[in-house]
Protein backbone atom coordinates (compact mmCIF):
# COMPACT_ATOMS: atom_id res chain seq x y z
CA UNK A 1 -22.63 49.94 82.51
CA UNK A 2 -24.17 49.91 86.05
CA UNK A 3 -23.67 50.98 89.76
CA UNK A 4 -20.59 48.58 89.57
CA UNK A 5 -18.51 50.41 87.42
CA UNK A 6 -17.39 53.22 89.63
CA UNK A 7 -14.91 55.27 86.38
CA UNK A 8 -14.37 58.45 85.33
CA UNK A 9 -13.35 57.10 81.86
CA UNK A 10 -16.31 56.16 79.22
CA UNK A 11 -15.04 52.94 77.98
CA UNK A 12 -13.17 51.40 81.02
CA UNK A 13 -14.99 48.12 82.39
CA UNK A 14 -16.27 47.26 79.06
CA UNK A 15 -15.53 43.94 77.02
CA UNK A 16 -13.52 44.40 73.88
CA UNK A 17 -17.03 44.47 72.18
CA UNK A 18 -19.14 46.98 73.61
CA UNK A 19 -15.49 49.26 73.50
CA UNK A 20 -15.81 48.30 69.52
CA UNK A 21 -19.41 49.57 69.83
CA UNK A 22 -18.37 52.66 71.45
CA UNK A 23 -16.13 53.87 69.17
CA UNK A 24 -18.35 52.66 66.33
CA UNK A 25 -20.93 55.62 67.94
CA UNK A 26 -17.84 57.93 67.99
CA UNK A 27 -17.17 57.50 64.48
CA UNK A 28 -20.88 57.93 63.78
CA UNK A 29 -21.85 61.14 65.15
CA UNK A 30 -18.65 62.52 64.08
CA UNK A 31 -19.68 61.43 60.09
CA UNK A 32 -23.03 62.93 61.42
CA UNK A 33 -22.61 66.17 63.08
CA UNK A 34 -19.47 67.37 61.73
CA UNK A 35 -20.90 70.24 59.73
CA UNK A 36 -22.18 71.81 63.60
CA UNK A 37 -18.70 71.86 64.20
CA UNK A 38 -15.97 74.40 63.62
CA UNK A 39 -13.14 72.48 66.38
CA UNK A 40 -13.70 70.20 68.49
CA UNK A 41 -11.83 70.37 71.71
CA UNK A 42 -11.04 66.75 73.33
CA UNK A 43 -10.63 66.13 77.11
CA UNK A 44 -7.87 63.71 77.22
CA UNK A 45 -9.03 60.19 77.96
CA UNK A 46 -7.86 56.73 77.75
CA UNK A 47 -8.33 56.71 74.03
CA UNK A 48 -7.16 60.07 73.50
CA UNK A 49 -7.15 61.53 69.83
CA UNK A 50 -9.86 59.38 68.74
CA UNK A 51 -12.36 61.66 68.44
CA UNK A 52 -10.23 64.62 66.92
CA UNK A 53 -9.71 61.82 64.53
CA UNK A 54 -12.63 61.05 63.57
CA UNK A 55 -13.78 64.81 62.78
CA UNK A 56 -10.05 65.53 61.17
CA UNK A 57 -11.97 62.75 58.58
CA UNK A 58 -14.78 65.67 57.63
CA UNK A 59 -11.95 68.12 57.88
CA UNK A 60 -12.83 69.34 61.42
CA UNK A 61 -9.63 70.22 63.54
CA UNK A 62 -9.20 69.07 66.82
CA UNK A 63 -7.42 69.70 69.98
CA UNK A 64 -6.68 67.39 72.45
CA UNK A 65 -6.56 68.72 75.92
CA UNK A 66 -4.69 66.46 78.07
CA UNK A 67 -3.92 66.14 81.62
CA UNK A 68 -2.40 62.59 82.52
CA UNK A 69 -0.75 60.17 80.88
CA UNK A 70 -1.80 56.47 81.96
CA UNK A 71 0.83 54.20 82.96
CA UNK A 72 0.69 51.06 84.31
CA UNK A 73 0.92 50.57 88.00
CA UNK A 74 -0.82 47.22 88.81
CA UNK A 75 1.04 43.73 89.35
CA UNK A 76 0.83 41.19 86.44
CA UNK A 77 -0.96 38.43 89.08
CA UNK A 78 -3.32 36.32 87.14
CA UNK A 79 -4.35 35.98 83.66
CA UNK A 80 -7.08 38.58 84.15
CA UNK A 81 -4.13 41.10 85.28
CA UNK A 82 -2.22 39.99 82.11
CA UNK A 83 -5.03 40.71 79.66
CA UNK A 84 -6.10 43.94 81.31
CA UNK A 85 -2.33 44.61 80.72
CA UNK A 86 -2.62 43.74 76.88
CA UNK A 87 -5.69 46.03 76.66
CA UNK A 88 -3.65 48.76 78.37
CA UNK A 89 -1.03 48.57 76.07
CA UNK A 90 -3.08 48.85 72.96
CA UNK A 91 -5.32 51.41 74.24
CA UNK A 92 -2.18 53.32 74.41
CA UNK A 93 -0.64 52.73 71.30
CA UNK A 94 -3.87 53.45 69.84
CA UNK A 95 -4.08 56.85 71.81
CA UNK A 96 -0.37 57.33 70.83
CA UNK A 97 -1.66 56.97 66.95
CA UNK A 98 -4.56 59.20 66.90
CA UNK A 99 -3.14 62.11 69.21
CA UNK A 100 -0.15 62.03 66.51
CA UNK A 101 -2.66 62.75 64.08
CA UNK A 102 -4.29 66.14 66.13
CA UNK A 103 -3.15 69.42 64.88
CA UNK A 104 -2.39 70.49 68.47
CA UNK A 105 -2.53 68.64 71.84
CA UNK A 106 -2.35 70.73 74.81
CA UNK A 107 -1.06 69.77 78.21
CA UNK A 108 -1.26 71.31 81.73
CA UNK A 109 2.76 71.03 82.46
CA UNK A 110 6.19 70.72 81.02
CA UNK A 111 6.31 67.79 82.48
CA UNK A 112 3.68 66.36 81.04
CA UNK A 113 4.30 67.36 77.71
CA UNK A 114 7.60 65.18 77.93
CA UNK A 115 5.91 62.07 79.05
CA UNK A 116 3.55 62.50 75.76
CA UNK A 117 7.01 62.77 73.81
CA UNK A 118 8.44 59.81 75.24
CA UNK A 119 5.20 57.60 76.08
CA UNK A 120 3.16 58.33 72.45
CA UNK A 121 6.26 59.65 70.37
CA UNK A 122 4.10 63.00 69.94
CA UNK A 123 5.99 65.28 68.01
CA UNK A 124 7.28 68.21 70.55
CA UNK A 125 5.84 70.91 68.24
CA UNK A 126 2.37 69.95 68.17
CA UNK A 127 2.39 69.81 72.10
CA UNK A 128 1.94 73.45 73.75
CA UNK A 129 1.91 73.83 77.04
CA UNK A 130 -1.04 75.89 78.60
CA UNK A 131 -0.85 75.91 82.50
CA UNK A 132 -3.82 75.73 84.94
CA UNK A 133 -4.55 79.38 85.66
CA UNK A 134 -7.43 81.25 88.05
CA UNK A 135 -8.94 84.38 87.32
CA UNK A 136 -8.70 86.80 89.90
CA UNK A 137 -11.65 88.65 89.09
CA UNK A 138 -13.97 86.09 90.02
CA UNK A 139 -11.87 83.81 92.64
CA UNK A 140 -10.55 86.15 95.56
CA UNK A 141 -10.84 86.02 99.19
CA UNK A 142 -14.13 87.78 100.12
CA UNK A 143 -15.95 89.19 102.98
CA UNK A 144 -16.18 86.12 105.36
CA UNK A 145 -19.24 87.57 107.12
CA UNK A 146 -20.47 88.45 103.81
CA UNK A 147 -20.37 84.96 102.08
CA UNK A 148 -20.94 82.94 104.94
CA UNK A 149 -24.52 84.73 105.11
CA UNK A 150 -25.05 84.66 101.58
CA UNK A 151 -24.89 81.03 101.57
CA UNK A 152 -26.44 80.30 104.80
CA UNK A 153 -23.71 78.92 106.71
CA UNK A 154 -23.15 79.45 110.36
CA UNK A 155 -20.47 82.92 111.47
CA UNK A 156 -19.04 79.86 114.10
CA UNK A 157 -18.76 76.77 111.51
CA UNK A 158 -15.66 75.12 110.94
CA UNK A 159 -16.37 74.74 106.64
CA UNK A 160 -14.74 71.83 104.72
CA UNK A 161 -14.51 72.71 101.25
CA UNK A 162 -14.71 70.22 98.12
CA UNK A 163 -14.55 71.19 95.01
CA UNK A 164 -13.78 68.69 91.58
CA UNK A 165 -14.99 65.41 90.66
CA UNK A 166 -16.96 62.60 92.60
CA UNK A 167 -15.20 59.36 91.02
CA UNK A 168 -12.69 56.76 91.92
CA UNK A 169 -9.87 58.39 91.78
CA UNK A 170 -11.26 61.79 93.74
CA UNK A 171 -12.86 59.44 96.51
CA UNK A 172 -13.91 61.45 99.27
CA UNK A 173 -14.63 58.14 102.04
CA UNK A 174 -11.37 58.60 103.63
CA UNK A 175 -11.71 61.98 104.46
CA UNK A 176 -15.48 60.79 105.63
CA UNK A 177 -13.85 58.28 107.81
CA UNK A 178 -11.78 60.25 109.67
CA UNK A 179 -14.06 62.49 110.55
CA UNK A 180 -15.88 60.39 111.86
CA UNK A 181 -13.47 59.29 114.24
CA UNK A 182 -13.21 63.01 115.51
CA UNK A 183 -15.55 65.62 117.30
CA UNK A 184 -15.23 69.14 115.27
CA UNK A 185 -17.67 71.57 117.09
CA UNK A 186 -19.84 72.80 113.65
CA UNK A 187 -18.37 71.30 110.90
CA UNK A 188 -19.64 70.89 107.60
CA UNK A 189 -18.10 69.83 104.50
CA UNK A 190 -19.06 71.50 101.41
């Protein structure tokens, strides 16, 4: 991996070899740290499952927590479109296998939950739905005055507020762009 590779997902961008080598380390600290573990929860990836796999093999339950199902959206151009295709399609099927295989799988929507049916033929009982929820206790408006001075930002600024991942698909240059093409008096993005 290097600067190039600009992913939120651990094995995308690398050959079918160092992939093979990637899961081979899965595998291994799974055989070697199972006994640390009493469940191991799994953020859903492009290989989803895998890893609950792998620990279901010491007898180690795991959940898969998932929150998008990968389709293909890309246009079949070349022969490097084509393979990246082929890869696509078996690093489904292979998510499809392993997440069958996961004692529960847990995903943010309804809807969601039926494109895991359909896409990796998931039985619908070992999908439960748990929705994205906030607790109120510690996210609620708040004294504007208060907060502002707490974290040192002007009673007059105009605040832009990020909050989530800094990857390809959460790219904040457009929104960096554009504000450069306008005059805000005190802005500042958080």
């Amino acid at each position: 991996t290097g600067p190039e590779i600009r992913d939120d997902v651990a094995a995308r961008g690398l050959n079918i070899f160092a992939h093979m080598g990637y899961l081979s380390k899965l595998v291994s600290f799974a055989k070697q740290s199972a006994s640390s573990y009493d469940l191991v929860f799994e953020k859903g990836w492009r290989l989803s499952g895998f890893l609950s796999l792998a620990f279901g093999r010491y007898g180690v339950p795991g959940v898969v927590v998932e929150n998008d199902v990968r389709y293909w959206n890309e246009p079949l151009e070349n022969v490097r479109a084509v393979a990246r295709y082929g890869a696509h399609g078996i690093a489904q099927s292979l998510a499809g296998f392993c997440s069958r295989h996961a004692p529960l799988i847990i995903a943010e929507t309804e809807e969601l939950k039926s494109m895991l049916i359909a896409t990796r033929a998931i039985a619908p009982r070992s999908i439960e739905v748990v929705r994205l929820g906030v607790n109120h206790e510690i996210f609620r408006p708040l004294n504007q005055v208060w907060c502002r001075n707490m974290f040192g930002i002007e009673p007059s600024a105009f605040v832009l507020l990020y909050v989530g991942s800094m990857d390809i698909y959460h790219d904040l240059e457009p929104v960096l762009a554009a504000l450069a093409e306008v005059t805000v008096p005190s802005l500042e993005l958080h």
